[in-house]
C-alpha atoms as a PDB file:
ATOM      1  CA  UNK A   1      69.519 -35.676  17.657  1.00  0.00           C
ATOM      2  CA  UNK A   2      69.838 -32.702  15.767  1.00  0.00           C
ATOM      3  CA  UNK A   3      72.339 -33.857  12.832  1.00  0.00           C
ATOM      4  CA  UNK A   4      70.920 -34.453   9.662  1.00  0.00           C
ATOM      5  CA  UNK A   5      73.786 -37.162   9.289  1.00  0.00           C
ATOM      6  CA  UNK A   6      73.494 -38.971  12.743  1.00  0.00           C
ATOM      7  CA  UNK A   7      69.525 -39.086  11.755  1.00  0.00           C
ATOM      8  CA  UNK A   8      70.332 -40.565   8.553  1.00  0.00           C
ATOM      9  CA  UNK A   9      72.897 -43.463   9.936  1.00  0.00           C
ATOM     10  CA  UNK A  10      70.085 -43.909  12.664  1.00  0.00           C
ATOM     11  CA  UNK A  11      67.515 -44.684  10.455  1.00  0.00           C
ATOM     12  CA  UNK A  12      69.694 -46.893   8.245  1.00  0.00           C
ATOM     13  CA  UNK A  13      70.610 -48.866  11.210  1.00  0.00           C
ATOM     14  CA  UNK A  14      67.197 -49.462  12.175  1.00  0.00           C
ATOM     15  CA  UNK A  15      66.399 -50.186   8.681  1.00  0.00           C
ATOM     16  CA  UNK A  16      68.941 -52.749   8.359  1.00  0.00           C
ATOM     17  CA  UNK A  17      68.410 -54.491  11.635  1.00  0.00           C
ATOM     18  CA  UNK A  18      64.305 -54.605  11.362  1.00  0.00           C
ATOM     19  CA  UNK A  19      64.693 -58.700   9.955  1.00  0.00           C
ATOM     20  CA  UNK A  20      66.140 -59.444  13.562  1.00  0.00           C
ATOM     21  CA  UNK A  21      63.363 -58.809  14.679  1.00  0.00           C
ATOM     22  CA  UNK A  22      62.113 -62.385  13.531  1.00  0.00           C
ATOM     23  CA  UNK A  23      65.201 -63.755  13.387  1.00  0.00           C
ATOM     24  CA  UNK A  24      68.183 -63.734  15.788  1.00  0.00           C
ATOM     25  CA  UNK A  25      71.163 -62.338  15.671  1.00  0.00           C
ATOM     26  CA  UNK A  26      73.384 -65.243  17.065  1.00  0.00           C
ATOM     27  CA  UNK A  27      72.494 -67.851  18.664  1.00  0.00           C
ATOM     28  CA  UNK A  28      70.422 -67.466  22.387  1.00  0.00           C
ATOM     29  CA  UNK A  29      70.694 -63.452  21.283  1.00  0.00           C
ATOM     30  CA  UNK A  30      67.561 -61.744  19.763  1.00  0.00           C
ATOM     31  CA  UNK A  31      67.450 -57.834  18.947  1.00  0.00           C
ATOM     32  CA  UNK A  32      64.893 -55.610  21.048  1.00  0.00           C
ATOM     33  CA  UNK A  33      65.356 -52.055  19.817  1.00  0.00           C
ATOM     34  CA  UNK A  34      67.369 -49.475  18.252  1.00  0.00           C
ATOM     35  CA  UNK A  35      67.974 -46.340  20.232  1.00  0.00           C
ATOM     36  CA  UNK A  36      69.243 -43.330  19.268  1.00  0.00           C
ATOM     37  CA  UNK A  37      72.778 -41.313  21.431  1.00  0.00           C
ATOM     38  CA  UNK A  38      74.420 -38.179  20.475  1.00  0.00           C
ATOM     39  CA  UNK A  39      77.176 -39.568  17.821  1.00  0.00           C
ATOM     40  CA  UNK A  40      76.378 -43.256  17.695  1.00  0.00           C
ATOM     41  CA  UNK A  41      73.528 -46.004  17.894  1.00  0.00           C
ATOM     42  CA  UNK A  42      72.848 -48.092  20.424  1.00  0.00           C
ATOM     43  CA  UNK A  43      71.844 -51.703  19.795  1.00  0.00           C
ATOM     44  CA  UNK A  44      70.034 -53.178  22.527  1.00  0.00           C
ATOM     45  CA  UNK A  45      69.703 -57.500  22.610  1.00  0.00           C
ATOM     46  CA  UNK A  46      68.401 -59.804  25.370  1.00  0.00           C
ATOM     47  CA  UNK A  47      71.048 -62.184  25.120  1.00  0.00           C
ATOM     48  CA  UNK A  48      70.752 -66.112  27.344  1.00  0.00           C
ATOM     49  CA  UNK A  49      67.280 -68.531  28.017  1.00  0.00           C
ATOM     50  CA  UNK A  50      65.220 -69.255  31.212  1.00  0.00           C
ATOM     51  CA  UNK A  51      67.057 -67.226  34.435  1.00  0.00           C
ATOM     52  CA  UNK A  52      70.179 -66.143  32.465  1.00  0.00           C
ATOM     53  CA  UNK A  53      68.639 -63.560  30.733  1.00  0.00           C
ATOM     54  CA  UNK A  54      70.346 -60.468  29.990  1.00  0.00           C
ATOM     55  CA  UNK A  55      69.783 -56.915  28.286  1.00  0.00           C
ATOM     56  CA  UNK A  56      72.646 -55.902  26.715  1.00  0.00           C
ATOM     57  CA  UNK A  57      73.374 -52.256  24.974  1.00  0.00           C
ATOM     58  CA  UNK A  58      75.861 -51.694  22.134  1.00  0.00           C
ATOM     59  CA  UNK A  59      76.871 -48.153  21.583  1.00  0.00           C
ATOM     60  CA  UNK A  60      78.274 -48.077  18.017  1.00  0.00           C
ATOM     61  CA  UNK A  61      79.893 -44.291  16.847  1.00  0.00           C
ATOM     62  CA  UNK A  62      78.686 -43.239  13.829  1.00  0.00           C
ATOM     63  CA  UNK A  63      80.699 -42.802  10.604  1.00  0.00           C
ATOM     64  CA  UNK A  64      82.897 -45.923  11.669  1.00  0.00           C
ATOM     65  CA  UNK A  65      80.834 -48.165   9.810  1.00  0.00           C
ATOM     66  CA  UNK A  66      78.243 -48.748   7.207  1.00  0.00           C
ATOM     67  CA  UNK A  67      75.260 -49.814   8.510  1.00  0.00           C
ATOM     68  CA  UNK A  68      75.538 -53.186   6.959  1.00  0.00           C
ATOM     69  CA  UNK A  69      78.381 -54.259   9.109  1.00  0.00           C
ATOM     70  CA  UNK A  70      76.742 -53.739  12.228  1.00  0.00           C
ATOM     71  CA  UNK A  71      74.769 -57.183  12.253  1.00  0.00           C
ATOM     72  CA  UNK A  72      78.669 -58.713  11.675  1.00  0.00           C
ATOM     73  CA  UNK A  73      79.788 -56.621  14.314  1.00  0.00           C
ATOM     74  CA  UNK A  74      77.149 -57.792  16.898  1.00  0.00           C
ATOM     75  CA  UNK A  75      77.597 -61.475  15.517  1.00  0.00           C
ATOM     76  CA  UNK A  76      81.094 -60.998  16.706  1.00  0.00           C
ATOM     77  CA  UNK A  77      80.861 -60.207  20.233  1.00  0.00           C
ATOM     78  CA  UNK A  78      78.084 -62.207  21.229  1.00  0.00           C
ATOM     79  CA  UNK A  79      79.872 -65.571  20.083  1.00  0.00           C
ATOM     80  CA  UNK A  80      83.212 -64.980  21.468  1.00  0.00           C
ATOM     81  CA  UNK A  81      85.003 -64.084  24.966  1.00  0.00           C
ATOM     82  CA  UNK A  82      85.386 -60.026  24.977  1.00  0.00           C
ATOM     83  CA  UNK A  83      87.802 -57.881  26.744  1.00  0.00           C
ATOM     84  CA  UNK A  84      86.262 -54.180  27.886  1.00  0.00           C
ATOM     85  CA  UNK A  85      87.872 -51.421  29.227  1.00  0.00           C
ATOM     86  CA  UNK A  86      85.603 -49.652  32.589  1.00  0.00           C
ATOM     87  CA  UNK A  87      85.031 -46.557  30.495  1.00  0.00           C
ATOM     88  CA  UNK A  88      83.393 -48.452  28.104  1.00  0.00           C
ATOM     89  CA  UNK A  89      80.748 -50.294  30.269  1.00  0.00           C
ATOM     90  CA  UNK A  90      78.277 -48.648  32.246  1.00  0.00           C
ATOM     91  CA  UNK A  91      74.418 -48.791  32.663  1.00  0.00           C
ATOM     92  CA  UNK A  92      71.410 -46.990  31.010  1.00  0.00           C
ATOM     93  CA  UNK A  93      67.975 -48.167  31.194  1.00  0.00           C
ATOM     94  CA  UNK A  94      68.532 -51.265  33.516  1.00  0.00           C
ATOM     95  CA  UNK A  95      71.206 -52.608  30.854  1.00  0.00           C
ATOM     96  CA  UNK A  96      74.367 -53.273  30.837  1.00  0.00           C
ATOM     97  CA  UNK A  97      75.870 -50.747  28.622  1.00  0.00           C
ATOM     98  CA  UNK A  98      78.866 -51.598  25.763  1.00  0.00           C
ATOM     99  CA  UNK A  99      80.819 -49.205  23.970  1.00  0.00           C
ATOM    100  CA  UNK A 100      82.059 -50.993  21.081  1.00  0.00           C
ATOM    101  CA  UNK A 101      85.546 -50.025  19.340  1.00  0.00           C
ATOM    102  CA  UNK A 102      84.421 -51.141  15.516  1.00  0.00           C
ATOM    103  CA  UNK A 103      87.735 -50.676  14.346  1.00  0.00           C
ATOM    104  CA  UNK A 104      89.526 -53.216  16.786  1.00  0.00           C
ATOM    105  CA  UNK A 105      86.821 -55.924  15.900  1.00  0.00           C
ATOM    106  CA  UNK A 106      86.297 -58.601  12.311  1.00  0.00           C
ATOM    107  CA  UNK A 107      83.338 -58.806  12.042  1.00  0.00           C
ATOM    108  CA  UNK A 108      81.576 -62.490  11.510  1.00  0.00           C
ATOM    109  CA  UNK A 109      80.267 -63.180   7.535  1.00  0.00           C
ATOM    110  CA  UNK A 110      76.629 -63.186   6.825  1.00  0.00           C
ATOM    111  CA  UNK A 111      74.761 -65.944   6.708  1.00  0.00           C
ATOM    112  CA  UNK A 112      73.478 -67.265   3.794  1.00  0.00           C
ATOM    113  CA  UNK A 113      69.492 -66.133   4.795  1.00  0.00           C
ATOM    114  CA  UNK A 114      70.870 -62.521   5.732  1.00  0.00           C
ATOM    115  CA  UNK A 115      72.641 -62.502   2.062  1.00  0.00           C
ATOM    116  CA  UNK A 116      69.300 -63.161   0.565  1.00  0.00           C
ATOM    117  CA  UNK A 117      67.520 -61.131   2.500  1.00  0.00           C
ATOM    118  CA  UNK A 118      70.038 -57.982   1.217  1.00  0.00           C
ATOM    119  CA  UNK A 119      68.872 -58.762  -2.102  1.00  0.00           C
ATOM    120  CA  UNK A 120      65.513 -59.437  -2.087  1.00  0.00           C
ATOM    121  CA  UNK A 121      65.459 -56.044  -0.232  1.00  0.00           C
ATOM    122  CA  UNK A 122      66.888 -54.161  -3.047  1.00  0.00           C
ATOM    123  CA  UNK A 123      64.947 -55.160  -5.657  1.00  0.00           C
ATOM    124  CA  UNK A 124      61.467 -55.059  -3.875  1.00  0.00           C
ATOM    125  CA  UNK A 125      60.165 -50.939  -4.368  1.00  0.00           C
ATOM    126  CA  UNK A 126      57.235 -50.854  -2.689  1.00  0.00           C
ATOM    127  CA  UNK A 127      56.769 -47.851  -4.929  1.00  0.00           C
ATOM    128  CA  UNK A 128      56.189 -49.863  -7.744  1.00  0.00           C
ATOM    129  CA  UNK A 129      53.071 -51.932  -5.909  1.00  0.00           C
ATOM    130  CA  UNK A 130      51.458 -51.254  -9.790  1.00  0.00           C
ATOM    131  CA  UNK A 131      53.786 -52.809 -11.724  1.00  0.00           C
ATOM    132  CA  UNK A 132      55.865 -54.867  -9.405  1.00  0.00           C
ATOM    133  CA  UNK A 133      59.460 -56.091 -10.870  1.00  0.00           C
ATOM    134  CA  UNK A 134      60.394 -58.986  -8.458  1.00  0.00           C
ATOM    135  CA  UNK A 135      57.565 -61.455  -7.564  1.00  0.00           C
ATOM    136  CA  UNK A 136      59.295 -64.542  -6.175  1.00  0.00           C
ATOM    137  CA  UNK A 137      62.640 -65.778  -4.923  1.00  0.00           C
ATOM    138  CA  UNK A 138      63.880 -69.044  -3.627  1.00  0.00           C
ATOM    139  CA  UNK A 139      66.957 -70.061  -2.074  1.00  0.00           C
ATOM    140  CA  UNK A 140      68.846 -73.245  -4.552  1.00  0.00           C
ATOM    141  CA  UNK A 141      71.411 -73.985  -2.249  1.00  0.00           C
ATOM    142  CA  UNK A 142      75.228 -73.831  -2.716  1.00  0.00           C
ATOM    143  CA  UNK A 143      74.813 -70.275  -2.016  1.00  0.00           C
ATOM    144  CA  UNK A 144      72.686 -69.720  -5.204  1.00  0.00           C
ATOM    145  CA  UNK A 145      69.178 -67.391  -5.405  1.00  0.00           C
ATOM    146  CA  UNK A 146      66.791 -67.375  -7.625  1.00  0.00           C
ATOM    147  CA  UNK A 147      64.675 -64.561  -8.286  1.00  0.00           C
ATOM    148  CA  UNK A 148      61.462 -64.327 -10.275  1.00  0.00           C
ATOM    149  CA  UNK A 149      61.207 -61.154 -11.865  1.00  0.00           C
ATOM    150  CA  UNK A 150      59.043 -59.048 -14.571  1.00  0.00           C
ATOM    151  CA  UNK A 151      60.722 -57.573 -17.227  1.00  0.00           C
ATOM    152  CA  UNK A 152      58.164 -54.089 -17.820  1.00  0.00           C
ATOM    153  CA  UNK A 153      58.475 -54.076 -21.105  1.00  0.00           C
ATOM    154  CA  UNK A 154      57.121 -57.841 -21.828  1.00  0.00           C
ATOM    155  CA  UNK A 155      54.919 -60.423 -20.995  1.00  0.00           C
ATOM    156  CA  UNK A 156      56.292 -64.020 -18.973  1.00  0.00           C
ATOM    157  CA  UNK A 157      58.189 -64.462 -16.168  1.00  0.00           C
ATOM    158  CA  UNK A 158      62.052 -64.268 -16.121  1.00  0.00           C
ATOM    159  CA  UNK A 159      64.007 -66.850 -13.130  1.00  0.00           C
ATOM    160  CA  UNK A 160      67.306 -64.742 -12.353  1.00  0.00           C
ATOM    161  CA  UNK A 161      70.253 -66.925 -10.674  1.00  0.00           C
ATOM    162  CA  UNK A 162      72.566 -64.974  -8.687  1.00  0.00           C
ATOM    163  CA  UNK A 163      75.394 -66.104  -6.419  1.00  0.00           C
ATOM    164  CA  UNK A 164      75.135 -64.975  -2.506  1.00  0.00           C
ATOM    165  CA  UNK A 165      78.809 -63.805  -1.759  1.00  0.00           C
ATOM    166  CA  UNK A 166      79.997 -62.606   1.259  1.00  0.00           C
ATOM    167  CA  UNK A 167      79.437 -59.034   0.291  1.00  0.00           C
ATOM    168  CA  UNK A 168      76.662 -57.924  -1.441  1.00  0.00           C
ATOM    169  CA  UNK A 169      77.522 -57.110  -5.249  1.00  0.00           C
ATOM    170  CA  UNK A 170      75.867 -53.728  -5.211  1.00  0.00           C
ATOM    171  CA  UNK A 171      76.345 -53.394  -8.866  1.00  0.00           C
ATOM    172  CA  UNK A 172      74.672 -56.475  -9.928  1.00  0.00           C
ATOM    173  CA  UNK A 173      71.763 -55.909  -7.964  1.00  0.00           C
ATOM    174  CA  UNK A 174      71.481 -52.834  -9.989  1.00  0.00           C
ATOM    175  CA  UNK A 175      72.106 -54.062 -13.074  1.00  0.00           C
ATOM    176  CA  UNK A 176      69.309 -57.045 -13.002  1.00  0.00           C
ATOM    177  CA  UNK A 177      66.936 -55.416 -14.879  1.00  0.00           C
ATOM    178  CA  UNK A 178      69.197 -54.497 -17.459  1.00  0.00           C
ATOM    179  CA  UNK A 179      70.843 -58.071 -18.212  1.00  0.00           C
ATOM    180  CA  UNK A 180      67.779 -59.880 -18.744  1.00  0.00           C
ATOM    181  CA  UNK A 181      67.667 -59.030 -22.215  1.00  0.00           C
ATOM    182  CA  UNK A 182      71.811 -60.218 -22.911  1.00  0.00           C
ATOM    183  CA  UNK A 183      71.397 -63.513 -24.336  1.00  0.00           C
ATOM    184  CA  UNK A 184      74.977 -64.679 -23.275  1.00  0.00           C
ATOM    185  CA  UNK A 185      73.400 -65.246 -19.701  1.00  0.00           C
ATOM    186  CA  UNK A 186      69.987 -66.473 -21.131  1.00  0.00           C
ATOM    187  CA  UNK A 187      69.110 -70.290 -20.609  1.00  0.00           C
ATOM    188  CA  UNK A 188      65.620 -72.510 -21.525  1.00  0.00           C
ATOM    189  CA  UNK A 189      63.991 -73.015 -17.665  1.00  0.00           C
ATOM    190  CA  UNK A 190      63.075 -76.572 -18.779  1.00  0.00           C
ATOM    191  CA  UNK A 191      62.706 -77.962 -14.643  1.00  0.00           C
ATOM    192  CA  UNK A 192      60.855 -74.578 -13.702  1.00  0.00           C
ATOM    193  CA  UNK A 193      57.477 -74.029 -14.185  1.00  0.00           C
ATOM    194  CA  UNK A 194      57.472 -70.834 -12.467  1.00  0.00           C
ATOM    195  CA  UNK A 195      59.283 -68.968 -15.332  1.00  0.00           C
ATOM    196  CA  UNK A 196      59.526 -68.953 -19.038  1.00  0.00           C
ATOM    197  CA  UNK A 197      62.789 -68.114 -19.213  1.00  0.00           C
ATOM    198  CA  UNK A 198      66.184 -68.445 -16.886  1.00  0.00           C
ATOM    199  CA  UNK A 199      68.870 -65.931 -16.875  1.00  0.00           C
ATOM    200  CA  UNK A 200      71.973 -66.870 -15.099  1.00  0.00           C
ATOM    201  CA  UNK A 201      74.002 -64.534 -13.588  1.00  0.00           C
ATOM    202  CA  UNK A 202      76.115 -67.093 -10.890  1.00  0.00           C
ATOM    203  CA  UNK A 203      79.212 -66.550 -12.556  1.00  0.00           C
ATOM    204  CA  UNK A 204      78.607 -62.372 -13.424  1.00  0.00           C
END
């Protein structure tokens, strides 16, 4: 893999896909590496229980998708009947491998815990171990997160409520830090004692 760009989507990908390692990526189908191919990725998941185990590989080409869809993608065609082609199956490392078409498949939503995960992921630099800016989260239900953040330029502890929608909203991830201090969003956090002030961004 000489590409500067292939090396960059590969490391993305295994960026990306490093929480299914814990958790898995459908149901009966957990994640056991991320390999590298001229052009594409390849997604390899032992997929069944007891003696109808599988390893399956998914070649993905780069540049068809962004490395978040690729969870969606693989959600997709382990739930559901599949129709491949013989030039698209063959065999590599004593697995059965897929090549995937991404354009000919929807991929399947995130759930909820994958949503959250996105976000907590953004706003957690490990770079700034010194003066950390989110120190908490929890999950509220009805697709709401709270985060529990540190604004650096005072003292307390600020509870952020942010919607989990099917796509990540890149831009208010960003923009956290920067809304904390609009008091149109700003509420009293009178049944949390984990914060001295909420800031509610659910409907931003």
């Amino acid at each position: 893999m000489t590409d500067p760009e292939d090396r960059e989507q590969q490391a993305d990908v295994t960026r990306q896909l490093l929480y299914h390692l814990n958790a898995p990526i459908a149901e009966r189908s957990r994640l056991i590496g991320v390999l590298p191919a001229p052009g594409a990725v390849r997604i390899a998941i032992r997929a069944g229980e007891g003696e109808h185990v599988m390893d399956l590989l998914y070649e993905i080409p780069n540049d068809t998708v962004t490395p978040y869809w690729i969870p969606g993608l693989l959600r997709t065609v382990l739930t559901g009947p599949q129709m491949y082609s013989s030039s698209d199956v063959g065999e590599v490392m004593g697995m059965t491998l897929i090549r995937l078409r991404p354009q000919e498949i929807t991929p399947d939503p995130e759930p909820e815990h994958g949503r959250a995960l996105t976000v907590v992921r953004a706003l957690s630099d490990p770079a700034e171990d010194e003066n950390p800016f989110l120190i908490g989260f929890l999950m509220r239900g009805e697709g709401v997160l709270r985060l529990y953040v540190q604004r650096p330029d005072r003292s307390g502890i600020v509870g952020v409520d942010v919607r989990l929608t099917e796509t990540p909203h890149t831009a208010l991830i960003a923009s956290v830090a920067s809304l904390l201090g609009e008091e149109q969003y700003q509420r009293p956090a009178a049944d949390d004692p984990h914060c001295d002030l909420l800031v509610d961004l659910t409907n931003w």
